[in-house]
C-alpha atoms as a PDB file:
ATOM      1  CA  UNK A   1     -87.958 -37.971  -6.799  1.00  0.00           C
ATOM      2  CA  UNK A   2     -85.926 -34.880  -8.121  1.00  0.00           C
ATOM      3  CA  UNK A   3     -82.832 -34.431  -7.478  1.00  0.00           C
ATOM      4  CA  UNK A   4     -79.133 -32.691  -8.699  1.00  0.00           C
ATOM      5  CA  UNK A   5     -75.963 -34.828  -7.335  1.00  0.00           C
ATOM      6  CA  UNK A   6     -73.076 -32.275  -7.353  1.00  0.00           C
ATOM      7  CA  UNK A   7     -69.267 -32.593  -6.516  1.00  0.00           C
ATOM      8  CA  UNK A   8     -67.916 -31.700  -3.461  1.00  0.00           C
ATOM      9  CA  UNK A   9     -69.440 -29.935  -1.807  1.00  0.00           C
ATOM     10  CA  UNK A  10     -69.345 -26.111   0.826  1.00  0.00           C
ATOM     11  CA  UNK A  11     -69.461 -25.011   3.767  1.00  0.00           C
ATOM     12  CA  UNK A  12     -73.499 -25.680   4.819  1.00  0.00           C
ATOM     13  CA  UNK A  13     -72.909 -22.870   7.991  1.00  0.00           C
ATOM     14  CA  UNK A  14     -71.690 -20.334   5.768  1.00  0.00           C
ATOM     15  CA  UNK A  15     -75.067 -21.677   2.430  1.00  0.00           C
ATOM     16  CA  UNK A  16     -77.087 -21.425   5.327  1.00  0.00           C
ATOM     17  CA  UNK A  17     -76.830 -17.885   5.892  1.00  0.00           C
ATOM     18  CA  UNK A  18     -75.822 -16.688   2.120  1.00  0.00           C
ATOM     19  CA  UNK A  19     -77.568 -18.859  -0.177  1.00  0.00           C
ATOM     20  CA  UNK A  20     -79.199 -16.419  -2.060  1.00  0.00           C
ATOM     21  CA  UNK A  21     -81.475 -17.822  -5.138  1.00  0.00           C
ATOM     22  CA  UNK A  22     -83.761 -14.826  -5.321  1.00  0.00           C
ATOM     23  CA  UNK A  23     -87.042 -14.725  -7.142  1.00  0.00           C
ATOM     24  CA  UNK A  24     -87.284 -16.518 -10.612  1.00  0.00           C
ATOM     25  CA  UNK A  25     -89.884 -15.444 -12.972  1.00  0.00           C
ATOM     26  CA  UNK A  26     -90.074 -18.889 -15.432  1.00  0.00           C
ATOM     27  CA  UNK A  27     -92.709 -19.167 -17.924  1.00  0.00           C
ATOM     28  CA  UNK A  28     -96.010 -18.690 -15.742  1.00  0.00           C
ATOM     29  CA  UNK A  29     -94.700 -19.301 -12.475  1.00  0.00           C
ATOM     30  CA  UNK A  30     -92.951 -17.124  -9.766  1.00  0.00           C
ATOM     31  CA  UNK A  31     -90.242 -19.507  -7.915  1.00  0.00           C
ATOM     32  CA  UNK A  32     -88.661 -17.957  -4.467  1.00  0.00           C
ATOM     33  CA  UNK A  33     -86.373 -19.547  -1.651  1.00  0.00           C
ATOM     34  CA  UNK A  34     -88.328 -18.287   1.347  1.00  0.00           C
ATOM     35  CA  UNK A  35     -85.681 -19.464   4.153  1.00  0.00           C
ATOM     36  CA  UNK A  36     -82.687 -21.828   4.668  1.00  0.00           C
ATOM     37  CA  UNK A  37     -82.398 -23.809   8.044  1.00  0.00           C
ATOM     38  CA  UNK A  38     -79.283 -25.280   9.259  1.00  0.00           C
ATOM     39  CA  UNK A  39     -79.586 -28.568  10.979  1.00  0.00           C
ATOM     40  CA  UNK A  40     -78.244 -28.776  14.488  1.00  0.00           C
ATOM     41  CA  UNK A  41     -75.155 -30.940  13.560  1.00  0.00           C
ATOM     42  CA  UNK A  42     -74.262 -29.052  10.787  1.00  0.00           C
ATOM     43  CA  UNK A  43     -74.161 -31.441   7.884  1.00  0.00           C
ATOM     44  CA  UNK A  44     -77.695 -30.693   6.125  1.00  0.00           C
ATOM     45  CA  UNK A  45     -80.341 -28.088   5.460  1.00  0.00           C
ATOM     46  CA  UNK A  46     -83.437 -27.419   4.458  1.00  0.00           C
ATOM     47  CA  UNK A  47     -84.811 -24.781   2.201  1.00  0.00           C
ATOM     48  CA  UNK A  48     -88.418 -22.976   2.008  1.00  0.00           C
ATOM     49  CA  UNK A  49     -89.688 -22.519  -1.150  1.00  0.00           C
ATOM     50  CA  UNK A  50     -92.614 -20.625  -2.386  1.00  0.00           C
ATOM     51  CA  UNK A  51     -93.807 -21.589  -5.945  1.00  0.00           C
ATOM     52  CA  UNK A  52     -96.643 -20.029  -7.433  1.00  0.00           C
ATOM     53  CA  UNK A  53     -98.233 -20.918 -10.724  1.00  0.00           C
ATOM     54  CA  UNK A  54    -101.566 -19.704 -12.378  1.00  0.00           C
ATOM     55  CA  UNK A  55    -102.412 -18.460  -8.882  1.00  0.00           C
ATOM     56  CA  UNK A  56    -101.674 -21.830  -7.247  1.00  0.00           C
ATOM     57  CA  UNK A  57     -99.268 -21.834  -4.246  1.00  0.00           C
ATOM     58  CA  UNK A  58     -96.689 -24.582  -3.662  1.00  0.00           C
ATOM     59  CA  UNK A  59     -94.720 -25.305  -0.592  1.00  0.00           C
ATOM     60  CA  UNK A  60     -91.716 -26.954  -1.087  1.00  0.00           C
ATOM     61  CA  UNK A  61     -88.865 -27.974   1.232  1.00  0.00           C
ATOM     62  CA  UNK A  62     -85.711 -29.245  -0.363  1.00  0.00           C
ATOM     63  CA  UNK A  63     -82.845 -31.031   1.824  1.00  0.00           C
ATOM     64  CA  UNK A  64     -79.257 -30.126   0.763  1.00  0.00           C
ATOM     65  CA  UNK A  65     -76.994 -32.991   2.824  1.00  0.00           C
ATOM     66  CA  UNK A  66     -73.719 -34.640   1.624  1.00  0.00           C
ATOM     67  CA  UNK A  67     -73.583 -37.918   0.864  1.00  0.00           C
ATOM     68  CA  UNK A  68     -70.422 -40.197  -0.256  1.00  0.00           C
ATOM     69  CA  UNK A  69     -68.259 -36.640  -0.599  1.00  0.00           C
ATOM     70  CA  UNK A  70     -71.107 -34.975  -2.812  1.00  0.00           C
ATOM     71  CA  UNK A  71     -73.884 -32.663  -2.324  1.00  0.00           C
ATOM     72  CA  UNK A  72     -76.984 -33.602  -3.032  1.00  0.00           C
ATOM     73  CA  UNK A  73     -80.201 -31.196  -3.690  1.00  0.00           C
ATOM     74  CA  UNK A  74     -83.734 -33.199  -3.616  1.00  0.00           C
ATOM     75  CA  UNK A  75     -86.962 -32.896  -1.882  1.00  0.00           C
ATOM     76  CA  UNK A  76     -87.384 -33.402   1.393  1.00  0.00           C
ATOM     77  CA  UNK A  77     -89.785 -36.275   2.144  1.00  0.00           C
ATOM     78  CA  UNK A  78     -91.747 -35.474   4.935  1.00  0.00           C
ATOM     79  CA  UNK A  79     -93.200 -32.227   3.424  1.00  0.00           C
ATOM     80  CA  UNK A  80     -95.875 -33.687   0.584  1.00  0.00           C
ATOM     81  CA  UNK A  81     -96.278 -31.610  -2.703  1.00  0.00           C
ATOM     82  CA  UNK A  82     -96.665 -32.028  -6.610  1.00  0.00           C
ATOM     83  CA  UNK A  83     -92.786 -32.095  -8.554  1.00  0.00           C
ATOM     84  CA  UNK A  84     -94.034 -29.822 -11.332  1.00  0.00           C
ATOM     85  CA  UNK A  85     -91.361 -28.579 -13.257  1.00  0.00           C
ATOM     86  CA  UNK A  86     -91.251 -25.370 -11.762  1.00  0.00           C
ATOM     87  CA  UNK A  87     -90.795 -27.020  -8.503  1.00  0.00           C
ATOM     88  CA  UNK A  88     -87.653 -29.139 -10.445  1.00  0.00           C
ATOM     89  CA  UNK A  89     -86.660 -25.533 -11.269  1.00  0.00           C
ATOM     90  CA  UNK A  90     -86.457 -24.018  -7.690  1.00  0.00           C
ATOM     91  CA  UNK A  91     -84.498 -27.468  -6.933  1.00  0.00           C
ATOM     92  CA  UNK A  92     -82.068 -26.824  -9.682  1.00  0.00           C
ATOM     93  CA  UNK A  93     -81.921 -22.953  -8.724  1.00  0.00           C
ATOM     94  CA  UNK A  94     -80.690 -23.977  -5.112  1.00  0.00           C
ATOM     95  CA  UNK A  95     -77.883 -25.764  -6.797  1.00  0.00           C
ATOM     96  CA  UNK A  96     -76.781 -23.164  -9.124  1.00  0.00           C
ATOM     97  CA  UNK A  97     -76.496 -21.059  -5.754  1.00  0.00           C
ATOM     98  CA  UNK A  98     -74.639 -24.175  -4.262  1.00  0.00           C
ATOM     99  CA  UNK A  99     -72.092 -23.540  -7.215  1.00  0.00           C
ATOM    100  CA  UNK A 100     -72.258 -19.970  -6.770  1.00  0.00           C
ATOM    101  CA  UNK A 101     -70.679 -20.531  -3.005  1.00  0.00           C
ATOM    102  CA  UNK A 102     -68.365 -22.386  -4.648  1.00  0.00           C
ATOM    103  CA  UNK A 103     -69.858 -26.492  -5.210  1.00  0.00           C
ATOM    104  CA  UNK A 104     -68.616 -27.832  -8.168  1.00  0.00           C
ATOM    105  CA  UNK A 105     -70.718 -29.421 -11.144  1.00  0.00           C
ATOM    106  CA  UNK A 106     -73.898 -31.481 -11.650  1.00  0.00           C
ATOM    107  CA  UNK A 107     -72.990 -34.708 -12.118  1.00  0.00           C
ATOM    108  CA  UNK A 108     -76.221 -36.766 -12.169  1.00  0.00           C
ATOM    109  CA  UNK A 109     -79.653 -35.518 -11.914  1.00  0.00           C
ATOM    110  CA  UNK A 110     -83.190 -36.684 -13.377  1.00  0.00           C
ATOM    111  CA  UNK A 111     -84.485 -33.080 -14.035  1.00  0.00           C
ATOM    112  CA  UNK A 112     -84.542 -32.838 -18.069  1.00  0.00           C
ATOM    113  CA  UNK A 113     -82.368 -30.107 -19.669  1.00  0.00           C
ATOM    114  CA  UNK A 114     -86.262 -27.817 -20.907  1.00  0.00           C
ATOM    115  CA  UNK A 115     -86.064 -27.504 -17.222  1.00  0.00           C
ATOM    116  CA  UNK A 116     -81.711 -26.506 -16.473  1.00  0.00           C
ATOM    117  CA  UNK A 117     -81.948 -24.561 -19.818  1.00  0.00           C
ATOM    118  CA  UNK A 118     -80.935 -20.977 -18.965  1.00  0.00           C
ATOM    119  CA  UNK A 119     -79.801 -21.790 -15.535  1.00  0.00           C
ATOM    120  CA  UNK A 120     -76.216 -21.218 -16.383  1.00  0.00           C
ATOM    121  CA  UNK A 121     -75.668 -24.793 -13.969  1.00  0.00           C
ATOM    122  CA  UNK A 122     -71.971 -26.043 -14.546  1.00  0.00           C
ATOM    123  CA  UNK A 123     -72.800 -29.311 -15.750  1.00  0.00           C
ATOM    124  CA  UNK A 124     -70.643 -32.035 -15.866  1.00  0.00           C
ATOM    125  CA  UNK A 125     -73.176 -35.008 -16.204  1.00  0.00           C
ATOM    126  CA  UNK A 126     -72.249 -39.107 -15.615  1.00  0.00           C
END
């Protein structure tokens, strides 16, 4: 499964309201965070996404929790759909936003760098 590891971590009230990852044109697909959930505890969230690619719509859900000090950005499990790459890239755009609010590096992931490239992701990889 896809997913960015990064260090630390931020305040998940405060991404929940301003993550921000606006719309990505990459290549031949149109990549958009839709809307960010806070869970009810306050340690997770989940994030829409709308992927569209040669007039194909994807509907992704990542899950953004911390685990062992860390944040970690994969898919969420329950919701079903293909891991293209440009779904990998919507997955590695939340995390860039992560940083953004002020997460620190990647330091593991299994998305391949064709897919980071150009994401300007602080990268500080294991």
């Amino acid at each position: 499964m896809p997913h960015l590891v990064l260090r630390g971590s931020v305040d998940l009230r405060r991404a929940a309201t301003e993550l921000d990852c606006g719309v990505i044109r990459w290549g031949r697909a149109v990549i958009k965070t839709s809307d960010v959930w806070l869970r009810s505890d306050g340690e997770a969230l989940l994030a829409d996404g709308v992927i569209v690619e040669l007039g194909r719509p994807l509907h992704p859900v990542a899950l953004v929790a911390v685990r062992d000090g860390d944040l970690v950005v994969r898919m969420w499990p329950v919701v079903e759909v293909e891991r293209t790459p440009a779904v990998q890239r919507w997955l590695a755009a939340i995390a860039r936003g992560l940083q953004a609010l002020g997460c620190g590096p990647v330091r593991i992931t299994n998305i391949g760098g064709e897919i980071l490239d150009g994401l300007d992701l602080d990268l500080d990889l294991d």
